[in-house]
C-alpha atoms as a PDB file:
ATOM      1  CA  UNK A   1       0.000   0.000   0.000  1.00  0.00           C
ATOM      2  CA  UNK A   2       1.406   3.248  -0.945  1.00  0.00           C
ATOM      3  CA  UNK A   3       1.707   6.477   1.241  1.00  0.00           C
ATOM      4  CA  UNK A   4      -0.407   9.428   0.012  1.00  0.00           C
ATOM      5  CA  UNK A   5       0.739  12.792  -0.011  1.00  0.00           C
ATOM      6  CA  UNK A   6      -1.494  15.153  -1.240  1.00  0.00           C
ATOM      7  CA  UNK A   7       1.288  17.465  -2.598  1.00  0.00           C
ATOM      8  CA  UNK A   8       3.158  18.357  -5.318  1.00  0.00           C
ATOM      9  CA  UNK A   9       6.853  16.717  -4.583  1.00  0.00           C
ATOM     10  CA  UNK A  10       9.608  18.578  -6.794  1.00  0.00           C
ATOM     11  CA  UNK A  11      12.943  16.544  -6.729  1.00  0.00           C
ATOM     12  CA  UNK A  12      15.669  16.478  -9.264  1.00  0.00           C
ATOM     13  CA  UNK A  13      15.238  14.083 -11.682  1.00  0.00           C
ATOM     14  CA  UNK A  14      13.584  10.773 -13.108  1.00  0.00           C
ATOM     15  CA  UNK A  15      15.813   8.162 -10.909  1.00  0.00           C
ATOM     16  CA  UNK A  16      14.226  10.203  -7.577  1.00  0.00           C
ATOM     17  CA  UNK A  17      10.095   9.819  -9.362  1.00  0.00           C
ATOM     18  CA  UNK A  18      11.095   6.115  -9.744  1.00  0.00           C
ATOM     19  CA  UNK A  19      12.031   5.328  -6.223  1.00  0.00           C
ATOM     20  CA  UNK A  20       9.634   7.555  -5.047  1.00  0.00           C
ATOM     21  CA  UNK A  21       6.452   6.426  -6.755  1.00  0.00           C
ATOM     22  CA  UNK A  22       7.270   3.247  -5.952  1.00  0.00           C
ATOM     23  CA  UNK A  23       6.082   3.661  -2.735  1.00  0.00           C
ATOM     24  CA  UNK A  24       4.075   7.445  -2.886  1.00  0.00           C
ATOM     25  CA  UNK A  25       0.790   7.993  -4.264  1.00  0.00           C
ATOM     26  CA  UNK A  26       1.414  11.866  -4.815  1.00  0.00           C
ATOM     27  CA  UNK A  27       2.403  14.391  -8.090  1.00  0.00           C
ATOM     28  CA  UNK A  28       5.744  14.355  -8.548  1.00  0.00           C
ATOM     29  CA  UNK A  29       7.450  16.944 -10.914  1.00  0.00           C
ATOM     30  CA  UNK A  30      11.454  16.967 -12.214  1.00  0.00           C
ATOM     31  CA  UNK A  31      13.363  20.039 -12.484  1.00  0.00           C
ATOM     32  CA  UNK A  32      16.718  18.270 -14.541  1.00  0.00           C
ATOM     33  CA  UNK A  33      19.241  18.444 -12.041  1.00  0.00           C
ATOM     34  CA  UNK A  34      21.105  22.102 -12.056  1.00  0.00           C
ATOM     35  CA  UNK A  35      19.445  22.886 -15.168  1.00  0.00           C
ATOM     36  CA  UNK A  36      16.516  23.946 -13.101  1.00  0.00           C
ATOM     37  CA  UNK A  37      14.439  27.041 -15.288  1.00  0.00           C
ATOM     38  CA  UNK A  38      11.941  29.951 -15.471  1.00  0.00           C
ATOM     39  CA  UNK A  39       9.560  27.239 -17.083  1.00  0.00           C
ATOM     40  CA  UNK A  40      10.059  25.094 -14.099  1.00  0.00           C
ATOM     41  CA  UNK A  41       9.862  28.381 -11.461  1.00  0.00           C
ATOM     42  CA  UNK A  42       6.939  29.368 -13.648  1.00  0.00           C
ATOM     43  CA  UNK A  43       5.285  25.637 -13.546  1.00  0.00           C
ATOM     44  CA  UNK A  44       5.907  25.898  -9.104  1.00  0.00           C
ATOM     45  CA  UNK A  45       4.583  29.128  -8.940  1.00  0.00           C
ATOM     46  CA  UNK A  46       1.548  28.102 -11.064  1.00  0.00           C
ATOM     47  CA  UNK A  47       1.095  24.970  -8.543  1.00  0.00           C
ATOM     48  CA  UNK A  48       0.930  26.625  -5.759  1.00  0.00           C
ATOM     49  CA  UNK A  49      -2.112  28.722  -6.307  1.00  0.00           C
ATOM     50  CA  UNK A  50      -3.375  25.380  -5.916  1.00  0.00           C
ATOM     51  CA  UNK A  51      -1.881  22.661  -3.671  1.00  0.00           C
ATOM     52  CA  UNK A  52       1.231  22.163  -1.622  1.00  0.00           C
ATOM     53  CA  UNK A  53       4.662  22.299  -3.288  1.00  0.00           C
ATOM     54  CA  UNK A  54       7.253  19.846  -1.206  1.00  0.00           C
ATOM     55  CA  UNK A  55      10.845  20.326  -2.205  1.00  0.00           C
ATOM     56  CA  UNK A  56      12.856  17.197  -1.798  1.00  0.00           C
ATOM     57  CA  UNK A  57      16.475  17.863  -3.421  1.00  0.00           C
ATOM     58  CA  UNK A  58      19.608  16.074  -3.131  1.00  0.00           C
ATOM     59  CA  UNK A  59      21.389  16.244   0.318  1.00  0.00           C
ATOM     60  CA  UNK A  60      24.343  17.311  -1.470  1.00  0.00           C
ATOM     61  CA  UNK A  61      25.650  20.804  -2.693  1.00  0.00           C
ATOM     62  CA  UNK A  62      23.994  20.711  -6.419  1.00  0.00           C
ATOM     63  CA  UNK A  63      20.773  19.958  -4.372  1.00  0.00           C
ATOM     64  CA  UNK A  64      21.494  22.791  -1.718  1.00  0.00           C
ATOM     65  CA  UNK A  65      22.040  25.222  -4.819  1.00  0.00           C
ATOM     66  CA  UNK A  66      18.915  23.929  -6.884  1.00  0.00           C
ATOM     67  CA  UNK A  67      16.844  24.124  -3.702  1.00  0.00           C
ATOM     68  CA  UNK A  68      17.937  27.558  -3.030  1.00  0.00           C
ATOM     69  CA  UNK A  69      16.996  28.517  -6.219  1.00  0.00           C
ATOM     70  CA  UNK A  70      13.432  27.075  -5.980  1.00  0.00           C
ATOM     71  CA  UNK A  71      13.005  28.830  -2.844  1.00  0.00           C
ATOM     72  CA  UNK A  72      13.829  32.307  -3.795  1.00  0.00           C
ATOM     73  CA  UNK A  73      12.156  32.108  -6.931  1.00  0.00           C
ATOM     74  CA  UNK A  74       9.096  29.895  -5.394  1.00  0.00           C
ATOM     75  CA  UNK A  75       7.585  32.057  -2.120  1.00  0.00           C
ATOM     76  CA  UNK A  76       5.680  29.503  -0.589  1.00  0.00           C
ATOM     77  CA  UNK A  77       7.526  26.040  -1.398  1.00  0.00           C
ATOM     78  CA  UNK A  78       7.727  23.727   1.250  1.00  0.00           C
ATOM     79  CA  UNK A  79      10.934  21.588   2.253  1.00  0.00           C
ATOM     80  CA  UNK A  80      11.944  18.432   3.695  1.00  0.00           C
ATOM     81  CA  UNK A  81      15.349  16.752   3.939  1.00  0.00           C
ATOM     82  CA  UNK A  82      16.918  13.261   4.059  1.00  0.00           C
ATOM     83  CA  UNK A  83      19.790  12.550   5.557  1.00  0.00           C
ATOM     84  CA  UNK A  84      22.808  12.624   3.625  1.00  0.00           C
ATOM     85  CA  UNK A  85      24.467   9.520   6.426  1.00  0.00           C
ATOM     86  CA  UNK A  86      22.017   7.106   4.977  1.00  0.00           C
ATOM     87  CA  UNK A  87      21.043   8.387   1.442  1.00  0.00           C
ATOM     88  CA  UNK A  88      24.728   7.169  -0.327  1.00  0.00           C
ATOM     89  CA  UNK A  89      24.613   4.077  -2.563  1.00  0.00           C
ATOM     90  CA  UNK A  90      27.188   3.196  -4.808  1.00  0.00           C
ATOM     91  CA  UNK A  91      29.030   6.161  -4.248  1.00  0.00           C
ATOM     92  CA  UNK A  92      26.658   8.034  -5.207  1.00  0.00           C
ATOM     93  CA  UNK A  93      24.076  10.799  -2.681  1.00  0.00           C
ATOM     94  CA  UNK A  94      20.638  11.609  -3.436  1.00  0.00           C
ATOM     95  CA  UNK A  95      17.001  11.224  -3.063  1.00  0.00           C
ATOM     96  CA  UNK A  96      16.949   7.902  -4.978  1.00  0.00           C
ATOM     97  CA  UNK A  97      20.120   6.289  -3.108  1.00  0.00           C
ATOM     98  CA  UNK A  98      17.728   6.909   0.286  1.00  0.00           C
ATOM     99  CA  UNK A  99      15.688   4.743   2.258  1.00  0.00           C
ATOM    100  CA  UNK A 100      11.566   4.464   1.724  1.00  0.00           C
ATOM    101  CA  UNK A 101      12.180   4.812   5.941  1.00  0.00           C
ATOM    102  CA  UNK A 102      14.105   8.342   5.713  1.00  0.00           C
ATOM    103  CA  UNK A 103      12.051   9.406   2.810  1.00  0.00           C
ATOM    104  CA  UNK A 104       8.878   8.960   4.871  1.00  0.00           C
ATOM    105  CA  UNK A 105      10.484  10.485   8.011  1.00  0.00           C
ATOM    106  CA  UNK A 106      11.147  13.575   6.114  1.00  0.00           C
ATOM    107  CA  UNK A 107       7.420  13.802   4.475  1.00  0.00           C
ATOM    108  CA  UNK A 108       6.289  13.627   7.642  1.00  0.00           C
ATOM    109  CA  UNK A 109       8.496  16.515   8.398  1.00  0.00           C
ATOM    110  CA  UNK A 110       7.663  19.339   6.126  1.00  0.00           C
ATOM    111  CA  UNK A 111       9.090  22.826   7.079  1.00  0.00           C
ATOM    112  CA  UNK A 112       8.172  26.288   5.625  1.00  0.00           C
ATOM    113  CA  UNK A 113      11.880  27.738   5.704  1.00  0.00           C
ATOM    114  CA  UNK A 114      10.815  30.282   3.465  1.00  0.00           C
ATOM    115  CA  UNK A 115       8.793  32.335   5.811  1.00  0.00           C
ATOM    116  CA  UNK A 116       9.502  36.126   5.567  1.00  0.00           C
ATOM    117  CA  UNK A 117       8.684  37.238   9.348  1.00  0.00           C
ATOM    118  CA  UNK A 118      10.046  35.099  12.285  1.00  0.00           C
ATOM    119  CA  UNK A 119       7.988  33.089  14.665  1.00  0.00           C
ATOM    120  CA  UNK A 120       8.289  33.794  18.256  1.00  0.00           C
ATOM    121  CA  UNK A 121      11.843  32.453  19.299  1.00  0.00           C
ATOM    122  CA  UNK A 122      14.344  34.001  21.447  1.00  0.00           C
ATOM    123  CA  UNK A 123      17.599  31.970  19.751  1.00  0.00           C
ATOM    124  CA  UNK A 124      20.697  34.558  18.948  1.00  0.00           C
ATOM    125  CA  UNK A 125      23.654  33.866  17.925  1.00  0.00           C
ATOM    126  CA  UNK A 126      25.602  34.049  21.268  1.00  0.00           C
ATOM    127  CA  UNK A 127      23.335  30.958  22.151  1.00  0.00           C
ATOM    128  CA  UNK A 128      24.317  28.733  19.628  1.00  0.00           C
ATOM    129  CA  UNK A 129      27.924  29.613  20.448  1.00  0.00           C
ATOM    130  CA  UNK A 130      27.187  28.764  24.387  1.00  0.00           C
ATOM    131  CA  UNK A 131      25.831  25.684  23.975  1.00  0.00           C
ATOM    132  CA  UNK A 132      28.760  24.701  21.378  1.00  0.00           C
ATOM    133  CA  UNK A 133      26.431  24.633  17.930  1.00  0.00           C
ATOM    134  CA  UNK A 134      28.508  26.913  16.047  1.00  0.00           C
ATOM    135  CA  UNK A 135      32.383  27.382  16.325  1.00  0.00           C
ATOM    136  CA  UNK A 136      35.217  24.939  16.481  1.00  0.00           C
ATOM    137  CA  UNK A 137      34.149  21.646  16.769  1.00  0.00           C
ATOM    138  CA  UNK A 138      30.568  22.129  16.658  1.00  0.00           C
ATOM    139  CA  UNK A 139      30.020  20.258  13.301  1.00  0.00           C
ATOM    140  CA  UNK A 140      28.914  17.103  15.097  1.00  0.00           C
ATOM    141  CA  UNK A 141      26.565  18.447  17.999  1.00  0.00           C
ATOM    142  CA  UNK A 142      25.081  21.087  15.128  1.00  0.00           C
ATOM    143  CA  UNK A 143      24.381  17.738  12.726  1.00  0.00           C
ATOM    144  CA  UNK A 144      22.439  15.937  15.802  1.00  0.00           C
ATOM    145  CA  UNK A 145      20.317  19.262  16.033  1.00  0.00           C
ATOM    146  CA  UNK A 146      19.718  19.165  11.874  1.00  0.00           C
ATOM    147  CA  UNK A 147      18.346  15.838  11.940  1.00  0.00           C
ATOM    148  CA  UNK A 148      16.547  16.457  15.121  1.00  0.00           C
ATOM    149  CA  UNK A 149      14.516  19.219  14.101  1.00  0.00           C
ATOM    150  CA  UNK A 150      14.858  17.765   9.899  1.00  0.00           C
ATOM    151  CA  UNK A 151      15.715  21.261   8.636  1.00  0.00           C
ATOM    152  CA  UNK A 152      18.687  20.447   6.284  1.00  0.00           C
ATOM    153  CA  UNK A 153      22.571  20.677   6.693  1.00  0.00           C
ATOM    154  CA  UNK A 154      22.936  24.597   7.813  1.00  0.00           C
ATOM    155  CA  UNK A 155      26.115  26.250   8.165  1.00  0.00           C
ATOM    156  CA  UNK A 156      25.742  28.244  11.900  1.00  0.00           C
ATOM    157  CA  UNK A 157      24.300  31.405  10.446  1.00  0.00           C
ATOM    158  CA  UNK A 158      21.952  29.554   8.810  1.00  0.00           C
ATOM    159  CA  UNK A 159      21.375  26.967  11.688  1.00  0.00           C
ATOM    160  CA  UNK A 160      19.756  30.095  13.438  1.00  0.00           C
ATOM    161  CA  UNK A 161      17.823  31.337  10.833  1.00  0.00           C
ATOM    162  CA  UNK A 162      15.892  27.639  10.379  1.00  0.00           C
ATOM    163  CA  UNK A 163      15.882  27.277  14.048  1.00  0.00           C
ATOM    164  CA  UNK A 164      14.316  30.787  14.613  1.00  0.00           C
ATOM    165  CA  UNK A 165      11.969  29.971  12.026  1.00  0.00           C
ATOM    166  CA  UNK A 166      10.139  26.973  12.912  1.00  0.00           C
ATOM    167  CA  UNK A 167      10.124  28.720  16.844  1.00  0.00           C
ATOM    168  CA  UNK A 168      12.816  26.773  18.674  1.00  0.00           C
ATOM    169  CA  UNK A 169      14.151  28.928  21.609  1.00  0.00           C
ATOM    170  CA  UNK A 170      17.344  28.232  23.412  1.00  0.00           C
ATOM    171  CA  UNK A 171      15.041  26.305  26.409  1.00  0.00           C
ATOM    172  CA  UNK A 172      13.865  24.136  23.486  1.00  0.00           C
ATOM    173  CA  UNK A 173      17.912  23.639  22.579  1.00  0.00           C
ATOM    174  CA  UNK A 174      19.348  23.073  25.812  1.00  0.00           C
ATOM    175  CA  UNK A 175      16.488  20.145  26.853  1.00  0.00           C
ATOM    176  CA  UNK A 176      17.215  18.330  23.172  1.00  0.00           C
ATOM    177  CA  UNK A 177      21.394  18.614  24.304  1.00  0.00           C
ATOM    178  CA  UNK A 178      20.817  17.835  27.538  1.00  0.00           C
ATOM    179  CA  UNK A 179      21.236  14.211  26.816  1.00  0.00           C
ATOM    180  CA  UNK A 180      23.647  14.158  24.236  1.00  0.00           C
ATOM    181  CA  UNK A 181      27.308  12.814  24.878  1.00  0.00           C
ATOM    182  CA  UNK A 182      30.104  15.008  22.603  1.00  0.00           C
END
């Protein structure tokens, strides 16, 4: 029995549609890798007057790039993420070299990153550097908090930004570190 999402997903190419429908009942559409296009920005924008647009790129730097694109040129767009750790096959990272597990995980996850005010959160910068997310050897503790909250590998500027925007404050932080050994 397949999973429906009643959504359009946008991923990056034919391999991703073929894993994915095999086990989503949705609309997917294909934006051809880094060749992503006004027709394709036109063909989002056009969607969303009517339904929910899920992006679902690569978790590698082409996808980062292409997703940024989408999302600057696509107000609105949704976003989830898989895991980079267990979306590698054959040398190779991506939506299609996933899991149906960490797929579903992240459609259950759906962020608006793409918001243009705030929601209440009272994160700064200074917090993230107390509790060790940003600075030297942060990389590790910040990657627990990205796949705890599923908001996509984020630098530490950008780590606050996402965090900020889906309302964490720095009480939320400090309960989700409390138990993590680093």
């Amino acid at each position: 029995m397949k999973t429906k999402i009643n959504a359009l997903i946008v991923v990056e190419g034919k391999t991703d549609i073929d894993f994915l429908s095999s086990f989503i009942d949705a609309s997917f559409y294909k934006v051809n890798g880094s060749a992503v296009n006004k027709e394709d920005f036109d063909f989002i924008n056009e969607a969303l007057k009517t339904k929910n647009v899920i992006v679902l790129t690569d978790p590698d730097f082409p996808g980062i790039q292409i997703r940024n694109k989408i999302k600057e040129k696509c107000p609105g767009v949704l976003e989830t993420f898989v895991r980079k750790e267990v979306s590698i096959k054959n040398g190779k990272v991506g939506v299609a070299e996933s899991t149906k597990k960490e797929v579903l995980t992240a459609l259950k996850n759906v962020k608006n990153l793409n918001k243009k005010e705030l929601v209440k959160s009272d994160l700064t910068y200074i917090d993230l550097l107390e509790l060790k997310l940003v600075g030297s050897n942060s990389k590790e503790k910040r990657n627990f908090i990205i796949n705890y909250y599923h908001i996509g590998y984020s630098n530490g500027k950008n780590l606050l930004k996402k965090l900020q925007l889906i309302g964490i404050n720095k009480k939320d932080l400090v309960k989700v570190l409390k138990d993590v050994k680093y």
